[in-house]
PDB file of N, CA and C in Angstrom:
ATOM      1  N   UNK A   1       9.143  47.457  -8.380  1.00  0.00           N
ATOM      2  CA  UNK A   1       8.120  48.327  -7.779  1.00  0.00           C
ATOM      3  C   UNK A   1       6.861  47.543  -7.455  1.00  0.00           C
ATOM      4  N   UNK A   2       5.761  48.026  -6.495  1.00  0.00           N
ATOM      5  CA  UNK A   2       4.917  47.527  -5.971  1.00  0.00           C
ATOM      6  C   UNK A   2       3.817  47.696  -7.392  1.00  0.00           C
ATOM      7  N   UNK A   3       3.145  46.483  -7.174  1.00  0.00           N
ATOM      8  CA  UNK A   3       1.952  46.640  -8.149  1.00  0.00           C
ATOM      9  C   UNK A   3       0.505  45.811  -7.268  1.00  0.00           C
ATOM     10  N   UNK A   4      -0.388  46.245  -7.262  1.00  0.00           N
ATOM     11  CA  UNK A   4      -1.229  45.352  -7.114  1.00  0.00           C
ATOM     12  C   UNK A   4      -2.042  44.249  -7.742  1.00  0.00           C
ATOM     13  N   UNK A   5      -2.145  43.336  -6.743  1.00  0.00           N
ATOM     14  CA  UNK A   5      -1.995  41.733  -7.198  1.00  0.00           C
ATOM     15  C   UNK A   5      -0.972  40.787  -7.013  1.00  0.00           C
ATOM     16  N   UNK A   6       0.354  41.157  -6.890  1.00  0.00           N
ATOM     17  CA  UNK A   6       1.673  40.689  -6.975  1.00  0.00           C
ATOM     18  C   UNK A   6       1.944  41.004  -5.367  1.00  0.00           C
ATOM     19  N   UNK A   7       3.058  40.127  -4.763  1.00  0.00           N
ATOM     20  CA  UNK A   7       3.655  39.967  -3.727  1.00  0.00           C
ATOM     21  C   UNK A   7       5.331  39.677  -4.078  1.00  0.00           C
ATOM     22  N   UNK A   8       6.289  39.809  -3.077  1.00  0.00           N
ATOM     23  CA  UNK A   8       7.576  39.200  -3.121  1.00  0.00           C
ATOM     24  C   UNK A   8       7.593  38.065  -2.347  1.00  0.00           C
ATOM     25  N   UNK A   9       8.478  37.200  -2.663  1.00  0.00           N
ATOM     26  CA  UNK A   9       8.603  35.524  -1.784  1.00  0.00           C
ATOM     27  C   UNK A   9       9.635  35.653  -1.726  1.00  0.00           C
ATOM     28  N   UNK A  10      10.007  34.842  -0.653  1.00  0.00           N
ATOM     29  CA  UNK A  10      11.176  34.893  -0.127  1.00  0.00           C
ATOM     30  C   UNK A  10      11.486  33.420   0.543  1.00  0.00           C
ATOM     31  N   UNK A  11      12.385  32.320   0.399  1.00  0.00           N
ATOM     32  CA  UNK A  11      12.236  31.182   0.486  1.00  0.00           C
ATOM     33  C   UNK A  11      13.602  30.751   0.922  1.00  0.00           C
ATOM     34  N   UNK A  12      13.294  30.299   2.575  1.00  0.00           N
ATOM     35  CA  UNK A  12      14.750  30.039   3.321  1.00  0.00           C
ATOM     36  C   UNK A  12      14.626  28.279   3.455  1.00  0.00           C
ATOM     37  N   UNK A  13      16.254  27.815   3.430  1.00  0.00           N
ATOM     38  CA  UNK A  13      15.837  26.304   3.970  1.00  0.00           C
ATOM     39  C   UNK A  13      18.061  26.024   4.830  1.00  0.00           C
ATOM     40  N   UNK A  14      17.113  24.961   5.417  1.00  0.00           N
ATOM     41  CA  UNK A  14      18.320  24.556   6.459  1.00  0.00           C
ATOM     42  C   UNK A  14      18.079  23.008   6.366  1.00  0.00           C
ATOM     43  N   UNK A  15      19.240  22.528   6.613  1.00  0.00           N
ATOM     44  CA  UNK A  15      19.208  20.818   6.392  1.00  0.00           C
ATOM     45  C   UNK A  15      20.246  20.529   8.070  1.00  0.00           C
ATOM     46  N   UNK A  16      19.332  19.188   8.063  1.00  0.00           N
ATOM     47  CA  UNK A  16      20.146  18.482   9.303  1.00  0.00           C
ATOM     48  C   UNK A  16      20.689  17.047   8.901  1.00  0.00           C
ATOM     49  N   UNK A  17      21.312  16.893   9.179  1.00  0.00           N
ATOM     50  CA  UNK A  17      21.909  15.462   9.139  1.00  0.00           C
ATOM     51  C   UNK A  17      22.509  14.738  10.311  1.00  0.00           C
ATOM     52  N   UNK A  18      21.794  13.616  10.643  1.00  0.00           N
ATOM     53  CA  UNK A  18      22.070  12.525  11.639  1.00  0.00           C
ATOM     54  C   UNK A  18      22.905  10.923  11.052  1.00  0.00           C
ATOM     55  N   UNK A  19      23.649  10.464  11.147  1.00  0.00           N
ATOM     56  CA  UNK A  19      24.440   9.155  11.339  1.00  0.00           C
ATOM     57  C   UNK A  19      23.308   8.384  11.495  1.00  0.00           C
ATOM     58  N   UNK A  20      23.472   7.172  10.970  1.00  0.00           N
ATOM     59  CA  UNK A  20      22.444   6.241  10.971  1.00  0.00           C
ATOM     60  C   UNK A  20      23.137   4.756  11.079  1.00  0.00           C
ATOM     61  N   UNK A  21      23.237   3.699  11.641  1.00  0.00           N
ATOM     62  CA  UNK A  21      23.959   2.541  10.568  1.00  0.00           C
ATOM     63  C   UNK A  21      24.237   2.019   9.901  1.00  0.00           C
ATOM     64  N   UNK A  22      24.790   1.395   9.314  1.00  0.00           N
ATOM     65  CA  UNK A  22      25.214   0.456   8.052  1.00  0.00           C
ATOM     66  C   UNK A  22      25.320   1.682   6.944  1.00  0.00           C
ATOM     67  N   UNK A  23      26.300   2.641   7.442  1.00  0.00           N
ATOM     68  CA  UNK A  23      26.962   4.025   6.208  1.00  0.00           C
ATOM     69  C   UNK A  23      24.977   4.590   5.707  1.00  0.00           C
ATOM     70  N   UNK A  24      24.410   4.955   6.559  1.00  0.00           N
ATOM     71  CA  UNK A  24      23.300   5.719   6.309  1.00  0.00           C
ATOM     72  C   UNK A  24      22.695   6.905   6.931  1.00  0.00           C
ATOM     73  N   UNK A  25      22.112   7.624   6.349  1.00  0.00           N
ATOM     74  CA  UNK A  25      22.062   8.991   7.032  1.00  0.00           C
ATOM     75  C   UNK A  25      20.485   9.417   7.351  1.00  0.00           C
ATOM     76  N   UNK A  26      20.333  10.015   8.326  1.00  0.00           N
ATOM     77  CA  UNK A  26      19.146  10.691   8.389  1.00  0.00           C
ATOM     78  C   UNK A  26      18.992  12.303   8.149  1.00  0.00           C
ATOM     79  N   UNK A  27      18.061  12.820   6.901  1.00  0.00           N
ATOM     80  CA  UNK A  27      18.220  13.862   6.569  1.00  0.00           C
ATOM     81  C   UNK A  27      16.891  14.607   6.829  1.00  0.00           C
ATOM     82  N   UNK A  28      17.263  15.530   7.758  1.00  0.00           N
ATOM     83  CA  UNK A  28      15.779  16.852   7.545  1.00  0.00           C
ATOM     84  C   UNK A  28      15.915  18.163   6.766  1.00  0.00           C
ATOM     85  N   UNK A  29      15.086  18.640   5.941  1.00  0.00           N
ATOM     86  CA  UNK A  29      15.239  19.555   5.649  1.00  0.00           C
ATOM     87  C   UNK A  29      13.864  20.147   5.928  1.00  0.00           C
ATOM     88  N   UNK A  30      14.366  21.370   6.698  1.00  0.00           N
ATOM     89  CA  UNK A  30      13.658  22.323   6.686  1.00  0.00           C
ATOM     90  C   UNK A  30      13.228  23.849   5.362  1.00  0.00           C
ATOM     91  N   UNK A  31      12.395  23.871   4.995  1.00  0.00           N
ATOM     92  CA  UNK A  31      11.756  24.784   4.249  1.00  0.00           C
ATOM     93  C   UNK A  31      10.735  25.784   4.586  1.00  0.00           C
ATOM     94  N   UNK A  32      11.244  27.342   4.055  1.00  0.00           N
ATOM     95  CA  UNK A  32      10.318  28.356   4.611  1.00  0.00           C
ATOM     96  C   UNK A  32       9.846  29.365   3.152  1.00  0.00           C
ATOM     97  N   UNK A  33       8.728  29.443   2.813  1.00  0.00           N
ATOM     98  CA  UNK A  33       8.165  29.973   1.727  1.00  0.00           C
ATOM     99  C   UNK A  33       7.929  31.479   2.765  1.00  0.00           C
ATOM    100  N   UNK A  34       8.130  32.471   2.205  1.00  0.00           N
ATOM    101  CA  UNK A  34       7.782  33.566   3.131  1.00  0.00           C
ATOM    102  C   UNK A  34       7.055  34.747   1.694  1.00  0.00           C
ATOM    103  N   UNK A  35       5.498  35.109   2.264  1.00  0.00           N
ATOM    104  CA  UNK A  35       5.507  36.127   1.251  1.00  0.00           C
ATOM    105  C   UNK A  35       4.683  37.497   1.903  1.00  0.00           C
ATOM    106  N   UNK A  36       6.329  37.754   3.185  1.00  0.00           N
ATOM    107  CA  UNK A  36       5.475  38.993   3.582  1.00  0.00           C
ATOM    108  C   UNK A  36       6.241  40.335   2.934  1.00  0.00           C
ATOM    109  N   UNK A  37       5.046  41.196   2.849  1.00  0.00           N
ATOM    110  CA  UNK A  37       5.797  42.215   2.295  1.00  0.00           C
ATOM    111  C   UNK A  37       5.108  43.427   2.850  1.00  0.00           C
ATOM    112  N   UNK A  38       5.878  43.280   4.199  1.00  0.00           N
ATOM    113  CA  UNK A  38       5.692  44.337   4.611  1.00  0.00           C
ATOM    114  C   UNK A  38       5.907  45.775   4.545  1.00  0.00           C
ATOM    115  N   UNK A  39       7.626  45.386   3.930  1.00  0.00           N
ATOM    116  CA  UNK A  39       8.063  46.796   3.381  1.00  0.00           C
ATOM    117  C   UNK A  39       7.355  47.665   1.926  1.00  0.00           C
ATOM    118  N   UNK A  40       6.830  47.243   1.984  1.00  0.00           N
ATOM    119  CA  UNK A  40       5.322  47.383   0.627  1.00  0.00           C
ATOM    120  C   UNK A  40       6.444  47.830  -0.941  1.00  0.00           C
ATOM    121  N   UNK A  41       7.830  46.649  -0.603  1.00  0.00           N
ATOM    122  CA  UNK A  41       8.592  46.872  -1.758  1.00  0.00           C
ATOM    123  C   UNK A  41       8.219  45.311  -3.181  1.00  0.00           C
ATOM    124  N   UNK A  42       7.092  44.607  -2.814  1.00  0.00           N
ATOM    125  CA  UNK A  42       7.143  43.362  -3.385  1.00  0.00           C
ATOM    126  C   UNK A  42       6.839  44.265  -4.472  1.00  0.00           C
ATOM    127  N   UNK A  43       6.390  42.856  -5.196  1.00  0.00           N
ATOM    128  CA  UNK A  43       5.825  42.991  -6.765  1.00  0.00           C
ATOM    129  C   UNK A  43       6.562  42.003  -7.972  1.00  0.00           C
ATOM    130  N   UNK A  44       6.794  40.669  -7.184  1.00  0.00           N
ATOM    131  CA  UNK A  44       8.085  39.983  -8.096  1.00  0.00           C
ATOM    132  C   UNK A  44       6.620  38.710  -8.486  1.00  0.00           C
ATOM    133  N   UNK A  45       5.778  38.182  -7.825  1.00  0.00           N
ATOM    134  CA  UNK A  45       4.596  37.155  -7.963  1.00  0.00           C
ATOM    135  C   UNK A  45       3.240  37.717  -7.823  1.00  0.00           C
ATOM    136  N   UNK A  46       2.896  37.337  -9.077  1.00  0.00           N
ATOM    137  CA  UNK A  46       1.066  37.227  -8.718  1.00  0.00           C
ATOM    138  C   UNK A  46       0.884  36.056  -7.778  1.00  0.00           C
ATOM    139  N   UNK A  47      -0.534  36.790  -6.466  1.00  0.00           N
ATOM    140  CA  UNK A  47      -0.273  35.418  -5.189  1.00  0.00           C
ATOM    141  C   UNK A  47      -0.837  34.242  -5.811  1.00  0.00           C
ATOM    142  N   UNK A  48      -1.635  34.693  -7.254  1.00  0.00           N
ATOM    143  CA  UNK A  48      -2.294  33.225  -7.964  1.00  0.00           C
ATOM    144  C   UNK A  48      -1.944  32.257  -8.021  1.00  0.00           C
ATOM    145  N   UNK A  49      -0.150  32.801  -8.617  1.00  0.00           N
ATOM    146  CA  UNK A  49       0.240  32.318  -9.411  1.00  0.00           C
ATOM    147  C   UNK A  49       1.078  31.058  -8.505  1.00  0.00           C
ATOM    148  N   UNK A  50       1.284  31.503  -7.230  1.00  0.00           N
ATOM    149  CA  UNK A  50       2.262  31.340  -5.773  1.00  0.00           C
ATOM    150  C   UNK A  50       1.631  30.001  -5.458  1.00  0.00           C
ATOM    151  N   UNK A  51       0.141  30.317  -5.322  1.00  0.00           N
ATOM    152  CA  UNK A  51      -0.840  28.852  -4.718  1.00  0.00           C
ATOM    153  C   UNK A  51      -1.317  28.086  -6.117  1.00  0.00           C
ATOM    154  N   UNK A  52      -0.918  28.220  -7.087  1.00  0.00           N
ATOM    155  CA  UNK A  52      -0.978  27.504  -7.912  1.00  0.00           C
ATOM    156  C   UNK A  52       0.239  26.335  -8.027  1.00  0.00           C
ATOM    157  N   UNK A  53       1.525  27.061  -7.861  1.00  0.00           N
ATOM    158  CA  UNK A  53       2.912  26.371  -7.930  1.00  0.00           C
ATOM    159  C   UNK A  53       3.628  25.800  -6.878  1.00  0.00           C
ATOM    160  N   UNK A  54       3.039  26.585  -5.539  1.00  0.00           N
ATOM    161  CA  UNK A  54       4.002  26.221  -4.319  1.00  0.00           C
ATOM    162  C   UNK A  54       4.212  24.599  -4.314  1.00  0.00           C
ATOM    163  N   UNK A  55       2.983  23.946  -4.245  1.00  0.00           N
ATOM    164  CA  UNK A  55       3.069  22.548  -4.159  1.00  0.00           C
ATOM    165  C   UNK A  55       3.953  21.991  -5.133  1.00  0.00           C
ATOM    166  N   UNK A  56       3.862  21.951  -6.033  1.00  0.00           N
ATOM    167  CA  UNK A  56       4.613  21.209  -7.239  1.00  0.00           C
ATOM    168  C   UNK A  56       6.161  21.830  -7.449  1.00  0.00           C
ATOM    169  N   UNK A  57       6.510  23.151  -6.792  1.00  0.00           N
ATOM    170  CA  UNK A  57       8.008  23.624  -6.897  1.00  0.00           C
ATOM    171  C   UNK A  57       8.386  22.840  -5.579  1.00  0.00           C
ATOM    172  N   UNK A  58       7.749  22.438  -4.766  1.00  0.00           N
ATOM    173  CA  UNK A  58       8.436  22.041  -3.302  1.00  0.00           C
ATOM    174  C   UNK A  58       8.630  20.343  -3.462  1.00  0.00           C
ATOM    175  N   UNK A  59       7.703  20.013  -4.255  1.00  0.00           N
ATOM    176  CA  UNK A  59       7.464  18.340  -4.279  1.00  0.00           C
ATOM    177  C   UNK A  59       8.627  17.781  -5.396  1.00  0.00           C
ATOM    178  N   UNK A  60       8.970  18.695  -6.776  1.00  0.00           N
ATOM    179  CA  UNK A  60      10.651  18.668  -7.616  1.00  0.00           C
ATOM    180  C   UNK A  60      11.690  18.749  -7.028  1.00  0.00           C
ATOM    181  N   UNK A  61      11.699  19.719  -6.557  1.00  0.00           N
ATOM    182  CA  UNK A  61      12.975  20.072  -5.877  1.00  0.00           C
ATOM    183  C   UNK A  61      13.275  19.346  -4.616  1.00  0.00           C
ATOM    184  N   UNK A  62      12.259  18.318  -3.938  1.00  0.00           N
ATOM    185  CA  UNK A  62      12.776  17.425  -3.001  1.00  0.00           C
ATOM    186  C   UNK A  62      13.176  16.169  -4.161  1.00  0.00           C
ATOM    187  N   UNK A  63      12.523  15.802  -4.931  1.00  0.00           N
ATOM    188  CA  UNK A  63      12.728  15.020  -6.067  1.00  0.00           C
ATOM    189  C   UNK A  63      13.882  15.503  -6.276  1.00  0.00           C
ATOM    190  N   UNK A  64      14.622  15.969  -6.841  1.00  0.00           N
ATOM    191  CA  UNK A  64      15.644  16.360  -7.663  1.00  0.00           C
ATOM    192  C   UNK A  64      16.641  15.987  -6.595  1.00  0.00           C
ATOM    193  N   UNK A  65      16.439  16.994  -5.305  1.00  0.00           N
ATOM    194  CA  UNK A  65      17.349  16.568  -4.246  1.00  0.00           C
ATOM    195  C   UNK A  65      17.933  14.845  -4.151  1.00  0.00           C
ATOM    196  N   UNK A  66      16.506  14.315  -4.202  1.00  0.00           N
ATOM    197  CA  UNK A  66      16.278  13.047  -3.437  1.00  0.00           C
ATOM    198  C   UNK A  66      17.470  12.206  -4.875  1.00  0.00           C
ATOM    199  N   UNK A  67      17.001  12.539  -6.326  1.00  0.00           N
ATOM    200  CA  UNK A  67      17.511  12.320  -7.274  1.00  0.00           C
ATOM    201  C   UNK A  67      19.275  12.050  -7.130  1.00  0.00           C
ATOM    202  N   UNK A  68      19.676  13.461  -7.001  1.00  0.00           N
ATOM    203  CA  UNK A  68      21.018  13.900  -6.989  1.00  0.00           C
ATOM    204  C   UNK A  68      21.974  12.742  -5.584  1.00  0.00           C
ATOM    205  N   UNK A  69      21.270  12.938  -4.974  1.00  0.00           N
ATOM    206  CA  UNK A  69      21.592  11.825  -3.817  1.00  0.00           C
ATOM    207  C   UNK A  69      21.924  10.918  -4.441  1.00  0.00           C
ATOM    208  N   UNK A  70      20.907  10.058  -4.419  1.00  0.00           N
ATOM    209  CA  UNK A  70      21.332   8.820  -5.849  1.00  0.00           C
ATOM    210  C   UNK A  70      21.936   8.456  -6.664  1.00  0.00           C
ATOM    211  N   UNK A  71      22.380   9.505  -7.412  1.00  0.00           N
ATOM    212  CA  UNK A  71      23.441   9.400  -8.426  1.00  0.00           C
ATOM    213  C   UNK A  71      24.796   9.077  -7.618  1.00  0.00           C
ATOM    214  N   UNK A  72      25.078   9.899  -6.911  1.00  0.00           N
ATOM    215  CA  UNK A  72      26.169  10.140  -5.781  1.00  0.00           C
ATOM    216  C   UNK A  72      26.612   9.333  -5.529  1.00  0.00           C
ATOM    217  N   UNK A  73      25.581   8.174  -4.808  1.00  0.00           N
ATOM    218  CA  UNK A  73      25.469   6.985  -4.623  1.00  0.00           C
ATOM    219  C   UNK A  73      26.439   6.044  -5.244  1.00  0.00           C
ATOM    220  N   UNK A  74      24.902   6.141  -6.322  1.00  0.00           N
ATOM    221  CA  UNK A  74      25.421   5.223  -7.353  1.00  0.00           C
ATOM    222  C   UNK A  74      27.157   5.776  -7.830  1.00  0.00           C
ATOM    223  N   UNK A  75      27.630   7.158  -7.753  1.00  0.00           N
ATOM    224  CA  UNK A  75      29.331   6.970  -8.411  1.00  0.00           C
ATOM    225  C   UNK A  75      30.031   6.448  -7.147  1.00  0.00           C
ATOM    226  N   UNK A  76      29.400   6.480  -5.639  1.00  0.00           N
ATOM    227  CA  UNK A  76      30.839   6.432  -4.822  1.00  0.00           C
ATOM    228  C   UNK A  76      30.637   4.515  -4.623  1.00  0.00           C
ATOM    229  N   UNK A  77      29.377   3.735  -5.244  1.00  0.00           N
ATOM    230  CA  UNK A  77      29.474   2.471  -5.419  1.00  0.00           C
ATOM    231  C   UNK A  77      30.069   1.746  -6.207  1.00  0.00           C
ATOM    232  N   UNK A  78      30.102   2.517  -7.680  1.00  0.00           N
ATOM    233  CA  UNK A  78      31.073   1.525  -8.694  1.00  0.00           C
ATOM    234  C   UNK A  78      32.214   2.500  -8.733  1.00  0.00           C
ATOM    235  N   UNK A  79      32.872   3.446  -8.136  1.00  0.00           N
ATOM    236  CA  UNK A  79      34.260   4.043  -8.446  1.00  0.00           C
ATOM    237  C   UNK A  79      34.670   3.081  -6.470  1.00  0.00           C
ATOM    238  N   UNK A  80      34.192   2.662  -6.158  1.00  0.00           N
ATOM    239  CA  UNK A  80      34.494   1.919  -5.037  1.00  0.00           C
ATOM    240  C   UNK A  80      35.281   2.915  -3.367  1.00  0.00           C
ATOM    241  N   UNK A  81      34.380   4.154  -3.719  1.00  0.00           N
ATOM    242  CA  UNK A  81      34.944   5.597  -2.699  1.00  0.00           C
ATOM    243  C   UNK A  81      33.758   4.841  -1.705  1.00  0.00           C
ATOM    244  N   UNK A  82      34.885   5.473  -0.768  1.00  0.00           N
ATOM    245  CA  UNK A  82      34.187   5.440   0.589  1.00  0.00           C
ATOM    246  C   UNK A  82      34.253   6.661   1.544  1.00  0.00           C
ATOM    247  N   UNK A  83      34.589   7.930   0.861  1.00  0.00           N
ATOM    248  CA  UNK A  83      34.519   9.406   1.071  1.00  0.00           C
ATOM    249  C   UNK A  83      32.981   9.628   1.308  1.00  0.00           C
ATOM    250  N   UNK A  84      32.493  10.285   2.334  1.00  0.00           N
ATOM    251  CA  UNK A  84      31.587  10.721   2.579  1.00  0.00           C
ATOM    252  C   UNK A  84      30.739  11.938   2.414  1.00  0.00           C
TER     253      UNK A  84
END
């Protein structure tokens, strides 16, 4: 239910990937933080709390991404895969 102070977010993302040389890739990801609430059904975030965190939830989670990549890496280098 709606409360005041609080909003709903809503957070879409899409990734692209381009071929690169020497087995490398070019990656975009797109990211969309959305906190409209128009249907006046929010009430899931205080907006405080939203511009307090947005930065630092968006800047991990490319980390983590960027992380997980890496590992990947690193198994399809010493198990000697060349699966993509």
């Amino acid at each position: 239910p709606r409360q005041p102070g609080y909003t709903r977010a809503f957070q879409d993302s899409i990734a692209f990937y381009r071929p690169l040389p020497n087995d490398q890739t070019h990656l975009t990801i797109i990211c969309r933080i959305d906190l409209n609430d128009s249907h006046g059904e929010g009430g899931s975030m205080p907006m405080w709390l939203y511009v307090k965190t947005i930065g630092t939830t968006a800047t991990r989670s490319i980390l983590n991404l960027q992380r997980e990549l890496q590992r990947r890496r690193q198994h399809q280098t010493e198990s000697g895969s060349t699966t993509k």
